[in-house]
C-alpha atoms as a PDB file:
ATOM      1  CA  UNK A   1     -17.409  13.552 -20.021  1.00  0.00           C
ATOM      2  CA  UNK A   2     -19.759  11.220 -18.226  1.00  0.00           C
ATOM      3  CA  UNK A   3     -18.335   9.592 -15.233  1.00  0.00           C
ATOM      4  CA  UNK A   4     -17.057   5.680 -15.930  1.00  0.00           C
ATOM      5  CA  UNK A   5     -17.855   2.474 -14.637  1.00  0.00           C
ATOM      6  CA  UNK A   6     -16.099   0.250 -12.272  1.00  0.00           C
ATOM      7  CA  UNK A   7     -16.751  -2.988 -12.705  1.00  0.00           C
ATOM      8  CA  UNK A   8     -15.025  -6.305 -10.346  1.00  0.00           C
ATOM      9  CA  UNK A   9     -15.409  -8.385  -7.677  1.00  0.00           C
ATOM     10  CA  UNK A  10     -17.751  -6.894  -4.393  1.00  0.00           C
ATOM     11  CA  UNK A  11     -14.382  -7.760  -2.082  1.00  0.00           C
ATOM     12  CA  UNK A  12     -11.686  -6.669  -3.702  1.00  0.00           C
ATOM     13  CA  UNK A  13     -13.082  -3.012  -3.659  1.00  0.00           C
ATOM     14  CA  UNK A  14     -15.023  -3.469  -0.840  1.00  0.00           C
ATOM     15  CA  UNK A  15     -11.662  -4.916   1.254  1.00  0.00           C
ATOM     16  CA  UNK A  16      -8.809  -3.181  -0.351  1.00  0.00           C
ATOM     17  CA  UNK A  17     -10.286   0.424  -0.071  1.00  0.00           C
ATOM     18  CA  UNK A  18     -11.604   0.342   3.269  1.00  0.00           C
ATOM     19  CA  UNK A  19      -7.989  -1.453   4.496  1.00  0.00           C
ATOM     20  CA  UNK A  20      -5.587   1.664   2.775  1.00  0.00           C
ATOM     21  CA  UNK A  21      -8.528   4.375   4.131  1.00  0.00           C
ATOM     22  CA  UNK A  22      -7.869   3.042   7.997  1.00  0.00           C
ATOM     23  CA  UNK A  23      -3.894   2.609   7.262  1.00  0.00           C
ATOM     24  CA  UNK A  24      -3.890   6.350   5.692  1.00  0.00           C
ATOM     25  CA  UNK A  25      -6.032   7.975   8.665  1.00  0.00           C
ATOM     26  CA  UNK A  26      -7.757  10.471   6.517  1.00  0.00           C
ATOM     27  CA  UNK A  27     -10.908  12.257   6.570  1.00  0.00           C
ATOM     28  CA  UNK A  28     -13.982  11.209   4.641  1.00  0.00           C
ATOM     29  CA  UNK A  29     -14.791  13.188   1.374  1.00  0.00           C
ATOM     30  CA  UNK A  30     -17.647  12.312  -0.806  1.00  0.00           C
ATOM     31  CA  UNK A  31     -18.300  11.814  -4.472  1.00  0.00           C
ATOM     32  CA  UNK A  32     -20.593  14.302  -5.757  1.00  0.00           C
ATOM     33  CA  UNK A  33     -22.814  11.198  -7.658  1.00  0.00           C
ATOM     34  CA  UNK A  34     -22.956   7.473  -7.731  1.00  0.00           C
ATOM     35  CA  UNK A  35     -24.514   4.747  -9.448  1.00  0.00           C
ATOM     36  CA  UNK A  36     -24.542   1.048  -7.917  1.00  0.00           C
ATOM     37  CA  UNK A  37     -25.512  -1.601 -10.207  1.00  0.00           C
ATOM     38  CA  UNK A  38     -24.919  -5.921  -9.966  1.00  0.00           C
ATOM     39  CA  UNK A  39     -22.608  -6.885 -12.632  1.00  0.00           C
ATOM     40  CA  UNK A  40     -23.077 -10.436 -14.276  1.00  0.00           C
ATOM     41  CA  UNK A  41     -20.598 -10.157 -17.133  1.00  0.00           C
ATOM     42  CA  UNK A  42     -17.790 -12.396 -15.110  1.00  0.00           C
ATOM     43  CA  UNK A  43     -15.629  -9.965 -17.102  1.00  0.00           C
ATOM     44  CA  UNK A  44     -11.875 -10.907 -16.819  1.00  0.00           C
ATOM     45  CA  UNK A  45      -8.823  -8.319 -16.769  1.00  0.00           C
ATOM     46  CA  UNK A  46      -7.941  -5.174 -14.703  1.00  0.00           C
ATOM     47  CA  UNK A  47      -8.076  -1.232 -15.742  1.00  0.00           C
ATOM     48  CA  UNK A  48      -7.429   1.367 -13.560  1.00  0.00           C
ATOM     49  CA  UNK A  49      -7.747   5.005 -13.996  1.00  0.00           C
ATOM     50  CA  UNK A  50      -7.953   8.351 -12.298  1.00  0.00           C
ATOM     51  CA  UNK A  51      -9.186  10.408 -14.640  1.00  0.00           C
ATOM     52  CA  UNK A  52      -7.924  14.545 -14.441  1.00  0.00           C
ATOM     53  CA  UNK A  53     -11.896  15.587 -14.417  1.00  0.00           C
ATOM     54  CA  UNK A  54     -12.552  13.916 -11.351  1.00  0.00           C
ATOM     55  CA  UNK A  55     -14.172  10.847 -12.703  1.00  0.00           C
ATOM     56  CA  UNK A  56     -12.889   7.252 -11.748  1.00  0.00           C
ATOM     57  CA  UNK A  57     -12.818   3.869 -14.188  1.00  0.00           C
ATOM     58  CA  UNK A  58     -11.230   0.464 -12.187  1.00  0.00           C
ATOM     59  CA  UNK A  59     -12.088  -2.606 -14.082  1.00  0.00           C
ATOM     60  CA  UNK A  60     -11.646  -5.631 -11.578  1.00  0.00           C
ATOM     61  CA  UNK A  61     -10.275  -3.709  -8.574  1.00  0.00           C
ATOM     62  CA  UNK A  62      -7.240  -4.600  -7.048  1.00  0.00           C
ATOM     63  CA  UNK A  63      -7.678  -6.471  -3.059  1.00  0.00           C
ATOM     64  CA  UNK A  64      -6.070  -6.830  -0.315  1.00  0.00           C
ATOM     65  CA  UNK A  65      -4.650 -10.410   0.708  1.00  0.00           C
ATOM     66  CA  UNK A  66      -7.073 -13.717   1.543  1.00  0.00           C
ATOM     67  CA  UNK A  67      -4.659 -14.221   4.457  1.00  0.00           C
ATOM     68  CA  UNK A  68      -5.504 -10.216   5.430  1.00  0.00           C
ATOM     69  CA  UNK A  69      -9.189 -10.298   5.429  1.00  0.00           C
ATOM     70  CA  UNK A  70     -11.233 -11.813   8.620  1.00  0.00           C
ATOM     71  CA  UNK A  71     -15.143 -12.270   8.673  1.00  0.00           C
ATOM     72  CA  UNK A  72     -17.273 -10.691   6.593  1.00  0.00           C
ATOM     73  CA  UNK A  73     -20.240 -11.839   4.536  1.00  0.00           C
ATOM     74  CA  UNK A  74     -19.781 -14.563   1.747  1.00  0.00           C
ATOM     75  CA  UNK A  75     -21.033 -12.608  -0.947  1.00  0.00           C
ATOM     76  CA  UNK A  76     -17.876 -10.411  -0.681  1.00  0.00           C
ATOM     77  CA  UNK A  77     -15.965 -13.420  -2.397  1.00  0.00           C
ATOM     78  CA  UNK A  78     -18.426 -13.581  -5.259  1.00  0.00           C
ATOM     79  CA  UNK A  79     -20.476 -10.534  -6.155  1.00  0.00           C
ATOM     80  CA  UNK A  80     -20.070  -8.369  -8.316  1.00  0.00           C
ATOM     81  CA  UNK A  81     -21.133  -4.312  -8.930  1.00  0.00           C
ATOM     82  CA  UNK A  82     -20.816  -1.645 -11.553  1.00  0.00           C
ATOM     83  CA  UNK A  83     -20.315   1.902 -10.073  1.00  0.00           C
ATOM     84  CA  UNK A  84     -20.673   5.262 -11.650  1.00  0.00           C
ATOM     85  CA  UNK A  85     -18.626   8.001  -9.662  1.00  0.00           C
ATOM     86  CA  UNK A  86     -18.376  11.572 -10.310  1.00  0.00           C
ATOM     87  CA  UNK A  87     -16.366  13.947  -8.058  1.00  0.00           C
ATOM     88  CA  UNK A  88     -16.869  16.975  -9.843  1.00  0.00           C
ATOM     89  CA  UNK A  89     -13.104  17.984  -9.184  1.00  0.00           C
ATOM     90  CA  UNK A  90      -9.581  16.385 -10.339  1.00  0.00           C
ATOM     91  CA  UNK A  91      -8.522  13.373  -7.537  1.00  0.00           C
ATOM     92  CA  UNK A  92      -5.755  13.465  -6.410  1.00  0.00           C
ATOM     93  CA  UNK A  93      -3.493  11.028  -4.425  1.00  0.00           C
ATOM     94  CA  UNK A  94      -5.014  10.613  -0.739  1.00  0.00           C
ATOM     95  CA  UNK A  95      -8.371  11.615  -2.068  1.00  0.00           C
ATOM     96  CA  UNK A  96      -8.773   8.605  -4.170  1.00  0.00           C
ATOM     97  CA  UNK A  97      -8.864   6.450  -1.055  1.00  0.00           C
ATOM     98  CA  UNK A  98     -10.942   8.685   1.025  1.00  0.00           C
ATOM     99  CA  UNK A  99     -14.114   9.195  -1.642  1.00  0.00           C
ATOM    100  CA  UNK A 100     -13.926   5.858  -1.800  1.00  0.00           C
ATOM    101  CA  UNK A 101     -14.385   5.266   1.871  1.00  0.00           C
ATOM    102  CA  UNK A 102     -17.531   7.816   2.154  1.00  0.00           C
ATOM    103  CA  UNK A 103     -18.822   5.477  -0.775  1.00  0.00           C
ATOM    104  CA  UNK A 104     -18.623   2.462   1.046  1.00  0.00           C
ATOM    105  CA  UNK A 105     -19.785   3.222   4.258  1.00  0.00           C
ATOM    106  CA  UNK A 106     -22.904   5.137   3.151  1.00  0.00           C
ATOM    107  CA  UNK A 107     -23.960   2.676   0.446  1.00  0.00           C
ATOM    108  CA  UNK A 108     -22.523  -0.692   1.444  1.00  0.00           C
ATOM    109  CA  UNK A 109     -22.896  -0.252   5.265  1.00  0.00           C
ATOM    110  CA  UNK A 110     -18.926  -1.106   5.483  1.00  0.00           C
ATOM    111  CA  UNK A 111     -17.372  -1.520   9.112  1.00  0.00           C
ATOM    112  CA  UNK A 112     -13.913  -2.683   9.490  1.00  0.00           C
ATOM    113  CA  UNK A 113     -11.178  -2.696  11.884  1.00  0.00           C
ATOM    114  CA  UNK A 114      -7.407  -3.691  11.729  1.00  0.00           C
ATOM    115  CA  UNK A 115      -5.144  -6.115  14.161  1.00  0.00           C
ATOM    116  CA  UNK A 116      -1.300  -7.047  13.587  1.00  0.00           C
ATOM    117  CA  UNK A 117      -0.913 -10.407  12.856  1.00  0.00           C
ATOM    118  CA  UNK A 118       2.442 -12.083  12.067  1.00  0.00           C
ATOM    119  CA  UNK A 119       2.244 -13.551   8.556  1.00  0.00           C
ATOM    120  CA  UNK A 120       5.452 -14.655   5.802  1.00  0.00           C
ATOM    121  CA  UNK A 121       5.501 -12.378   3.634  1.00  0.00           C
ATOM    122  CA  UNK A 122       8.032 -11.173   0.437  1.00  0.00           C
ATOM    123  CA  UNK A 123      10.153  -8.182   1.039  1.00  0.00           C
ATOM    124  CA  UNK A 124       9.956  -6.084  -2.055  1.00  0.00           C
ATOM    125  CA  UNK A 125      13.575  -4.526  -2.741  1.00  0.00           C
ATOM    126  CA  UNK A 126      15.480  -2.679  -5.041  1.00  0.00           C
ATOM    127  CA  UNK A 127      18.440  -5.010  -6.763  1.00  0.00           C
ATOM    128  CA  UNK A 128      22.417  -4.691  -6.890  1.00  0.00           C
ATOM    129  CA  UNK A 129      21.802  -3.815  -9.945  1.00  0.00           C
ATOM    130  CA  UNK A 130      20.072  -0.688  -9.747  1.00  0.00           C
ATOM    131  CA  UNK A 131      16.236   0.638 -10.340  1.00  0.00           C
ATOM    132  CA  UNK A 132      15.696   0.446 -14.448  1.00  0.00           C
ATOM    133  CA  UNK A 133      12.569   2.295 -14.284  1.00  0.00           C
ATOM    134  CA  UNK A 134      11.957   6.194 -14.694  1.00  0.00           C
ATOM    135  CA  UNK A 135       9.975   8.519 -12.840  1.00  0.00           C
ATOM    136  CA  UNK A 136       6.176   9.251 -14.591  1.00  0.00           C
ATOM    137  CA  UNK A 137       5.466  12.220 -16.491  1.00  0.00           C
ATOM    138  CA  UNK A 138       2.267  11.515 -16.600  1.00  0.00           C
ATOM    139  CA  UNK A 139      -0.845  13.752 -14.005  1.00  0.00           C
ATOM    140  CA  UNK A 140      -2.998  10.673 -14.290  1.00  0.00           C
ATOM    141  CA  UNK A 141      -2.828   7.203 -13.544  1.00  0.00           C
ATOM    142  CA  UNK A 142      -3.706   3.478 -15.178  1.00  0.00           C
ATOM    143  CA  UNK A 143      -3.224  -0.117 -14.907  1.00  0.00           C
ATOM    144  CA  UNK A 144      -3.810  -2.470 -17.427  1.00  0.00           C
ATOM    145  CA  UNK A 145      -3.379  -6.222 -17.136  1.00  0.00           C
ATOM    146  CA  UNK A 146      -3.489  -8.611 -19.798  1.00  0.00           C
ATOM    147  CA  UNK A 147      -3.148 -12.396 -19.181  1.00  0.00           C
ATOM    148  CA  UNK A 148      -2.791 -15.479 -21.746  1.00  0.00           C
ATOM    149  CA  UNK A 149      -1.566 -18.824 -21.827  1.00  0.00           C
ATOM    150  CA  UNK A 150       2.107 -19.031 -20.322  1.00  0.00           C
ATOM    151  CA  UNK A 151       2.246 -15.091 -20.516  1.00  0.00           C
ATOM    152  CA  UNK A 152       1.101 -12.390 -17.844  1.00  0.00           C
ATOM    153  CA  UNK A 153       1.736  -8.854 -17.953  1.00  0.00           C
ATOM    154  CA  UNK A 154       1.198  -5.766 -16.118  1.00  0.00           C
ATOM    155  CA  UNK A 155       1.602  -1.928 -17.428  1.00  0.00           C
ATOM    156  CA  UNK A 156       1.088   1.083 -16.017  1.00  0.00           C
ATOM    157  CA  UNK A 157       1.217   4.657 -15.742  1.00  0.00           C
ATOM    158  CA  UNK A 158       2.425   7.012 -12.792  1.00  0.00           C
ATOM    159  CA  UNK A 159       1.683   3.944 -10.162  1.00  0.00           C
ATOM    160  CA  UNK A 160       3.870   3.885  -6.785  1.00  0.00           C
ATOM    161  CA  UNK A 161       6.066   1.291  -6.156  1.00  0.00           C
ATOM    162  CA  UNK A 162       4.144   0.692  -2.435  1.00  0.00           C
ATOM    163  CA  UNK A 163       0.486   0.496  -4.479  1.00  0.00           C
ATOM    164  CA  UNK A 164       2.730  -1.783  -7.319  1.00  0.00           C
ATOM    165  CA  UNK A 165       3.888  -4.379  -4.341  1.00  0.00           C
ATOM    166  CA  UNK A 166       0.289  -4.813  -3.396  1.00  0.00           C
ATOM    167  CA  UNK A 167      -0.246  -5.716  -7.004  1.00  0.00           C
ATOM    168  CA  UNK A 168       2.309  -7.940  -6.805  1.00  0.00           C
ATOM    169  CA  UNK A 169       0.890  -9.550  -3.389  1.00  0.00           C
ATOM    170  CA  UNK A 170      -2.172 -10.704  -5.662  1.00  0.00           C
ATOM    171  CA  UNK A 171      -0.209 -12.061  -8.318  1.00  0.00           C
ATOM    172  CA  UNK A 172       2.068 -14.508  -5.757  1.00  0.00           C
ATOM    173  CA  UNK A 173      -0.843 -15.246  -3.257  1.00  0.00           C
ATOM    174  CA  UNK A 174       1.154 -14.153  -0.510  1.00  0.00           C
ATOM    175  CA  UNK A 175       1.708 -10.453   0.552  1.00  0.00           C
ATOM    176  CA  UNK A 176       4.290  -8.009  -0.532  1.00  0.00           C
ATOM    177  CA  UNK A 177       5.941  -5.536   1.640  1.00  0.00           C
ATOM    178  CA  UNK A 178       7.597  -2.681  -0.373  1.00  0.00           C
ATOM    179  CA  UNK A 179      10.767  -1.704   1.469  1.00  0.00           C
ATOM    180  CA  UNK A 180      12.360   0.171  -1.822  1.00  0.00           C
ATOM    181  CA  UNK A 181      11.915   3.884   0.460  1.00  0.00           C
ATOM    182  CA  UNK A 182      10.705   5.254  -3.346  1.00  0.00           C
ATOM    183  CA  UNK A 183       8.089   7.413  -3.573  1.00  0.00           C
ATOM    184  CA  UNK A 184       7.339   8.191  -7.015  1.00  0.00           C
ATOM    185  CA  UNK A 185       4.998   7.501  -9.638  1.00  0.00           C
ATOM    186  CA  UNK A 186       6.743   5.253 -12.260  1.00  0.00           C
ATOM    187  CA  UNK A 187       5.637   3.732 -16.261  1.00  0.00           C
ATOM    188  CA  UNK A 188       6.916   0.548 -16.968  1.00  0.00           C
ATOM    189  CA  UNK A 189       5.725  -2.948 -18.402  1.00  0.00           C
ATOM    190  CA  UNK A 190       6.330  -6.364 -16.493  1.00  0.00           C
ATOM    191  CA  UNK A 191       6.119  -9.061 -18.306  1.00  0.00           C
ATOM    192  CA  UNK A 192       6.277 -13.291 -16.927  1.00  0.00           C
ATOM    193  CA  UNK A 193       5.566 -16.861 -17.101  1.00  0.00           C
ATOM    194  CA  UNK A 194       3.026 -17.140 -14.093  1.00  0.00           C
ATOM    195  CA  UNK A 195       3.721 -20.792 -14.214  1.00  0.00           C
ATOM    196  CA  UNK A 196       7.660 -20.343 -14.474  1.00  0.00           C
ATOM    197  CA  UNK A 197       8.231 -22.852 -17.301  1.00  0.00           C
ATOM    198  CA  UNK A 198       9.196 -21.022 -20.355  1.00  0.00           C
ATOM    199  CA  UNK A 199      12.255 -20.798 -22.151  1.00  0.00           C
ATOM    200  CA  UNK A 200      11.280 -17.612 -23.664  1.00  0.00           C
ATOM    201  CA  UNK A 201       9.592 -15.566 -20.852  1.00  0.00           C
ATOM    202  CA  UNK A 202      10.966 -14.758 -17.332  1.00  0.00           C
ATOM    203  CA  UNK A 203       9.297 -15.876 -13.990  1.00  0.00           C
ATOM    204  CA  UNK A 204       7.977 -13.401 -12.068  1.00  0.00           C
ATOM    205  CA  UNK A 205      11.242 -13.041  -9.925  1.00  0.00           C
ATOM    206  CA  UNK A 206      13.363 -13.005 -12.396  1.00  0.00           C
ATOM    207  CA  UNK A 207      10.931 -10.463 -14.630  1.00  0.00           C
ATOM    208  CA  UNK A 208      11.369  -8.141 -11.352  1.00  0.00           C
ATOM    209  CA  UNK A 209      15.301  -8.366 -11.536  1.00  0.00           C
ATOM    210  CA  UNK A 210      15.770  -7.950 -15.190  1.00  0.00           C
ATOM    211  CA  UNK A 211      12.749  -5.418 -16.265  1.00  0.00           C
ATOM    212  CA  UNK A 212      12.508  -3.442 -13.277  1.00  0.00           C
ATOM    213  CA  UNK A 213      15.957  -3.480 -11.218  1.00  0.00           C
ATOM    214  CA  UNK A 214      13.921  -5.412  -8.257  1.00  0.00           C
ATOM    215  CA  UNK A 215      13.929  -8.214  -6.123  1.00  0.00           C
ATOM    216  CA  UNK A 216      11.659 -10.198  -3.321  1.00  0.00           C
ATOM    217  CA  UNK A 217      12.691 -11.801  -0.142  1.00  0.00           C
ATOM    218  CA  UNK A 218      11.215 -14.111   2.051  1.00  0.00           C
ATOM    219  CA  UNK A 219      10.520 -13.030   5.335  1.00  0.00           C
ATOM    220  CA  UNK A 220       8.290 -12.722   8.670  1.00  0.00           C
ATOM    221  CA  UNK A 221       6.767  -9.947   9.358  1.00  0.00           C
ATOM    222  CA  UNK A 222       3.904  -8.068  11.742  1.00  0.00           C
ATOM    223  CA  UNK A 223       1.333  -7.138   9.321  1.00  0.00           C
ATOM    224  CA  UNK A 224      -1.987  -5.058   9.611  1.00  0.00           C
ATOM    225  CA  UNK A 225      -5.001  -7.260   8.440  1.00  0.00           C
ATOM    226  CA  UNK A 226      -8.385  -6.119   7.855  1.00  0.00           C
ATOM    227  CA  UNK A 227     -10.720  -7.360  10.353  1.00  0.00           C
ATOM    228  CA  UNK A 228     -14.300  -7.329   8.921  1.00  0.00           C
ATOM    229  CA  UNK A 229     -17.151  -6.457  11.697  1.00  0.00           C
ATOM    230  CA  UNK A 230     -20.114  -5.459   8.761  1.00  0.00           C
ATOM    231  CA  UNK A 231     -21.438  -5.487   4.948  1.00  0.00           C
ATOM    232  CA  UNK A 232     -24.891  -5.014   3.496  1.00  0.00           C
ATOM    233  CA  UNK A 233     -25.407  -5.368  -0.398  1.00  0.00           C
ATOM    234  CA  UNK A 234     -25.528  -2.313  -1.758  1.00  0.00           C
ATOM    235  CA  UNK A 235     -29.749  -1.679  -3.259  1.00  0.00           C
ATOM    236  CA  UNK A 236     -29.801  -0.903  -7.234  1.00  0.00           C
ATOM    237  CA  UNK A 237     -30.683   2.569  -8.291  1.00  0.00           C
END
């Protein structure tokens, strides 16, 4: 199988990888090949997937927070790459983060630190009501988001609640802290009105609390944000 593409915007994989890499304090692995190309498609939509043969496909990476990135070069708002990563070997769970880290700092010349700052954030937490989502079966992962008019929705396949509130952070513009303690992969759909106005479909809190057995609260909290110091464009090849 030849390795897939990821294609999305230069921060959000630049950012969001290097930020759970420094949080996670592992060691740097490499992918054994990797292609780096601009992408001008201003594709919309997000995939995700860790395939079991050690290639990787993310489609419109997820990032971290604009309120938990500092500095950095402009183009990391606006460009775009395709990359074409093979590991050679299944990934799994911490590796994900750390091949992705030797990618970044030997092609796009990443440097990054982290400082607590306080910011509001939403607690993530399970309801009164119970969790209503089951554990994954599933050795690999995905995320798929589709959006319309007046209709949002997010599925996936053995994703962690703590990667899901990140997710979530992005949808609400403001981050989310998961505070559930679970530590499982989980499959389940979310479905909402990301304007909150229809009859028919749930707002986002209320999708949490019905769908999913979960519930945000508003809160302060010390938070690690991601402290840019350096970023070349990556060169074509």
């Amino acid at each position: 199988m030849h390795p897939q593409p990821y294609k999305g915007h230069a921060s959000t994989f630049l950012l969001a990888l290097a930020f759970v890499w420094i949080l996670s304090g592992q060691t740097t692995n490499t992918f054994e090949a990797a292609a780096i190309h601009p992408n001008l498609s201003g594709n919309e939509g997000s995939v995700l997937d860790f395939g079991e043969d050690g290639n990787l496909r993310v489609t419109n990476a997820y990032g971290v927070q604009a309120d938990q990135i500092i500095g950095g070069p402009k183009w990391l708002d606006t460009d775009r790459y395709d990359i074409v990563a093979k590991a050679g070997r299944r990934i799994a769970g911490a590796q994900e983060q750390t091949l992705m880290q030797s990618l970044l700092a030997e092609r796009f010349k990443l440097k990054v630190h982290t400082e607590k700052r306080e910011l509001t954030v939403y607690g993530l937490e399970v309801a009164k009501t119970g969790l209503l989502v089951k554990p994954s079966q599933s050795q690999s992962s995905e995320i798929h988001n589709n959006r319309g008019p007046g209709r949002n929705q997010i599925s996936v396949v053995n994703i962690g609640i703590h990667q899901f509130a990140g997710m979530l952070g992005r949808q609400l513009g403001r981050i989310v802290v998961d505070k559930t303690g679970l530590s499982e992969g989980y499959d389940f759909t979310l479905t909402w009105d990301p304007e909150g106005q229809s009859e028919s479909v749930p707002s986002i809190f209320a999708a949490l609390q019905e769908q999913m057995g979960l519930k945000l609260e508003s809160q302060k909290a010390m938070t690690d944000v991601l402290v840019v110091d350096s970023a070349e464009k990556a060169s074509e090849n």
